[in-house]
Protein backbone atom coordinates (compact mmCIF):
# COMPACT_ATOMS: atom_id res chain seq x y z
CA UNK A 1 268.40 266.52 139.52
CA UNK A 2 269.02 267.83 136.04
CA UNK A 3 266.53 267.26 133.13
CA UNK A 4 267.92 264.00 132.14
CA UNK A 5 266.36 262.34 134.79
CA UNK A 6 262.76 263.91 134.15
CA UNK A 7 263.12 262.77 130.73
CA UNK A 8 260.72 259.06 130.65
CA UNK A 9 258.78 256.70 127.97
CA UNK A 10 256.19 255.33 128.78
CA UNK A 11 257.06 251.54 128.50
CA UNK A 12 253.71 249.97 129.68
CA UNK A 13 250.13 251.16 129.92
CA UNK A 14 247.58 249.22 132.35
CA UNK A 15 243.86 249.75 132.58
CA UNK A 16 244.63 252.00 135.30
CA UNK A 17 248.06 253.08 135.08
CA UNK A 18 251.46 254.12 132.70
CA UNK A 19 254.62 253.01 133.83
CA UNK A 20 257.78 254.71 132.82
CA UNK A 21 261.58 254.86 133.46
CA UNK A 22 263.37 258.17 134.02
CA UNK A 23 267.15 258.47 133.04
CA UNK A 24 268.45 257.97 136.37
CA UNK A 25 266.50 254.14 136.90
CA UNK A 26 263.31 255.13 139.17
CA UNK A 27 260.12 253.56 137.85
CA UNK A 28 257.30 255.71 137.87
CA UNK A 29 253.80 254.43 138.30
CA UNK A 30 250.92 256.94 137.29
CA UNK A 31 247.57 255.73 138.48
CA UNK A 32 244.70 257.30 136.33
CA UNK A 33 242.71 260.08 137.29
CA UNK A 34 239.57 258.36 138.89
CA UNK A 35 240.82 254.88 138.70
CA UNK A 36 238.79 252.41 140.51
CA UNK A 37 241.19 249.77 140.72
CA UNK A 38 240.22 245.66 141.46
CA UNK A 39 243.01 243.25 142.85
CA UNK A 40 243.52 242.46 139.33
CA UNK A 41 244.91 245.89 138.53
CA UNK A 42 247.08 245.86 141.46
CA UNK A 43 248.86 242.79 139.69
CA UNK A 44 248.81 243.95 136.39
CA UNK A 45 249.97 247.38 137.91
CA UNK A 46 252.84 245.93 139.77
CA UNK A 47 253.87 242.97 136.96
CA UNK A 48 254.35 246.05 134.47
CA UNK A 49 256.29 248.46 137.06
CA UNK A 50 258.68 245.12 138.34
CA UNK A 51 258.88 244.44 134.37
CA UNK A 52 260.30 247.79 133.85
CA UNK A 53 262.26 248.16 136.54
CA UNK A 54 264.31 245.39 134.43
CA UNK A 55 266.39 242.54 136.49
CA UNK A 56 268.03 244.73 139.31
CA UNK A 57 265.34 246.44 142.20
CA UNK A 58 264.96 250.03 141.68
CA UNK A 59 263.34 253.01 143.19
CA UNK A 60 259.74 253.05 142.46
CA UNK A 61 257.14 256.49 142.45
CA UNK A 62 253.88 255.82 142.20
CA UNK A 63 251.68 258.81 141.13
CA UNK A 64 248.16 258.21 143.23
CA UNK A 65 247.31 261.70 143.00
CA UNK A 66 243.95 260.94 140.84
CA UNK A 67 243.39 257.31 142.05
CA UNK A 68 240.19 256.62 143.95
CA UNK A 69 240.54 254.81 147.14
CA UNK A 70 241.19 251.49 147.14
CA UNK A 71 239.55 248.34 148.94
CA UNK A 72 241.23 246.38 151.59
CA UNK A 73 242.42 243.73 149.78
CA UNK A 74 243.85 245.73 146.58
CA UNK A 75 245.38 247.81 149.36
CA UNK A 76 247.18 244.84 150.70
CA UNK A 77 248.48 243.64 147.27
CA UNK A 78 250.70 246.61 147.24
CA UNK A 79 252.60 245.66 150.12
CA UNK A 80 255.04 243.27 151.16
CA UNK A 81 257.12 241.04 148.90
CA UNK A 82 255.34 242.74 145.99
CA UNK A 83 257.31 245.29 146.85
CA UNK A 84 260.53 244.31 148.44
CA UNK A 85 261.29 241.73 145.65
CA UNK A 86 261.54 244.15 143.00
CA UNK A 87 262.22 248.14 144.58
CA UNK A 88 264.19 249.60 146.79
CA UNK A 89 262.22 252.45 148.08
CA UNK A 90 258.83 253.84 147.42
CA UNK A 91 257.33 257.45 147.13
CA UNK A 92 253.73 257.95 146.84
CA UNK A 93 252.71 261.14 145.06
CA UNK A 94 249.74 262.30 146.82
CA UNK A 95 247.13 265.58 146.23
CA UNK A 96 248.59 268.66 148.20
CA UNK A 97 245.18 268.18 150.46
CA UNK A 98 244.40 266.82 153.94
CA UNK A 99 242.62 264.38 152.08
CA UNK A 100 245.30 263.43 149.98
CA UNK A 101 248.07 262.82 152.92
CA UNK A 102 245.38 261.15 154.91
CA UNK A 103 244.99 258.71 151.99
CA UNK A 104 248.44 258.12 151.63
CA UNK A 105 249.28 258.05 155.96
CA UNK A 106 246.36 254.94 155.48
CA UNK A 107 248.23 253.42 152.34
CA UNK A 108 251.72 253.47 154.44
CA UNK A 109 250.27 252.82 157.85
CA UNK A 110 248.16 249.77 156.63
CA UNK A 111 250.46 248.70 154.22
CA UNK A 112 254.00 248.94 156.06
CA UNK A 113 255.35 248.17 152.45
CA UNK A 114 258.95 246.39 154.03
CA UNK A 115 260.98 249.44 152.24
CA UNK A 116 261.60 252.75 152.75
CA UNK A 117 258.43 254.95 152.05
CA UNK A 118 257.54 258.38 152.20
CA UNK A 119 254.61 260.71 150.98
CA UNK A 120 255.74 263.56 148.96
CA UNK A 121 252.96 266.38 147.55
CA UNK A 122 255.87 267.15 144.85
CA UNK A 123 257.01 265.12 142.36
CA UNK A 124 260.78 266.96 142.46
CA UNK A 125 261.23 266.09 145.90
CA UNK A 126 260.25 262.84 145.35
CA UNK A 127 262.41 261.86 142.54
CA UNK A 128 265.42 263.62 144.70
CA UNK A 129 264.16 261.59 147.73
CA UNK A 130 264.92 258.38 145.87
């Protein structure tokens, strides 16, 4: 991956997240450090990633590293058609912490988002992954 694909604007701002675009197509969704987020931010959240990812599905990373656990319900928003209507893969950026991969294991195992997933506790491997 060279520095052209690291390169990203951010091309919509949330109350609880940025979305951007690297060179190479792969939304990125950065949750905000301490964001409590409502069902309402899930949609908002994934309306502005699906709006960036344009008219073809892309790869999406979503950056949860500072997000605060989330509810059952707003957990279940981000899975399913949400999802598989508008990316082709999903990488969840979680804290390099027991806590942080047991967040993310519950996010994947719960959610069983209908594309490929995979935790990653670097954002390098992650954007190779996709």
């Amino acid at each position: 991956m060279g520095i052209k694909s690291l390169i990203m604007d951010i091309l919509r701002t949330t109350r609880t997240a940025q979305v951007s675009r690297s060179a190479d197509g792969i939304v990125v969704t950065r949750i905000n450090e301490g964001a409590e987020q409502t069902i309402q931010d899930a949609r908002d959240n994934i309306a502005a990633s699906a709006d960036v990812a344009g008219s073809a599905r892309a790869p999406l990373l979503t950056d949860i590293r500072g997000s605060a656990p989330l509810d059952a319900e707003t957990r279940h928003f981000y899975s399913g058609r949400q999802l598989t209507d508008h990316f082709t893969a999903l990488a969840l950026l979680v804290q390099a912490s027991p806590f942080g991969r047991m967040f993310g294991n519950i996010y994947l195992r719960v959610a069983n988002p209908g594309i490929p997933a995979k935790l990653f506790a670097s954002e390098d491997e992650a954007m190779a992954w996709l």
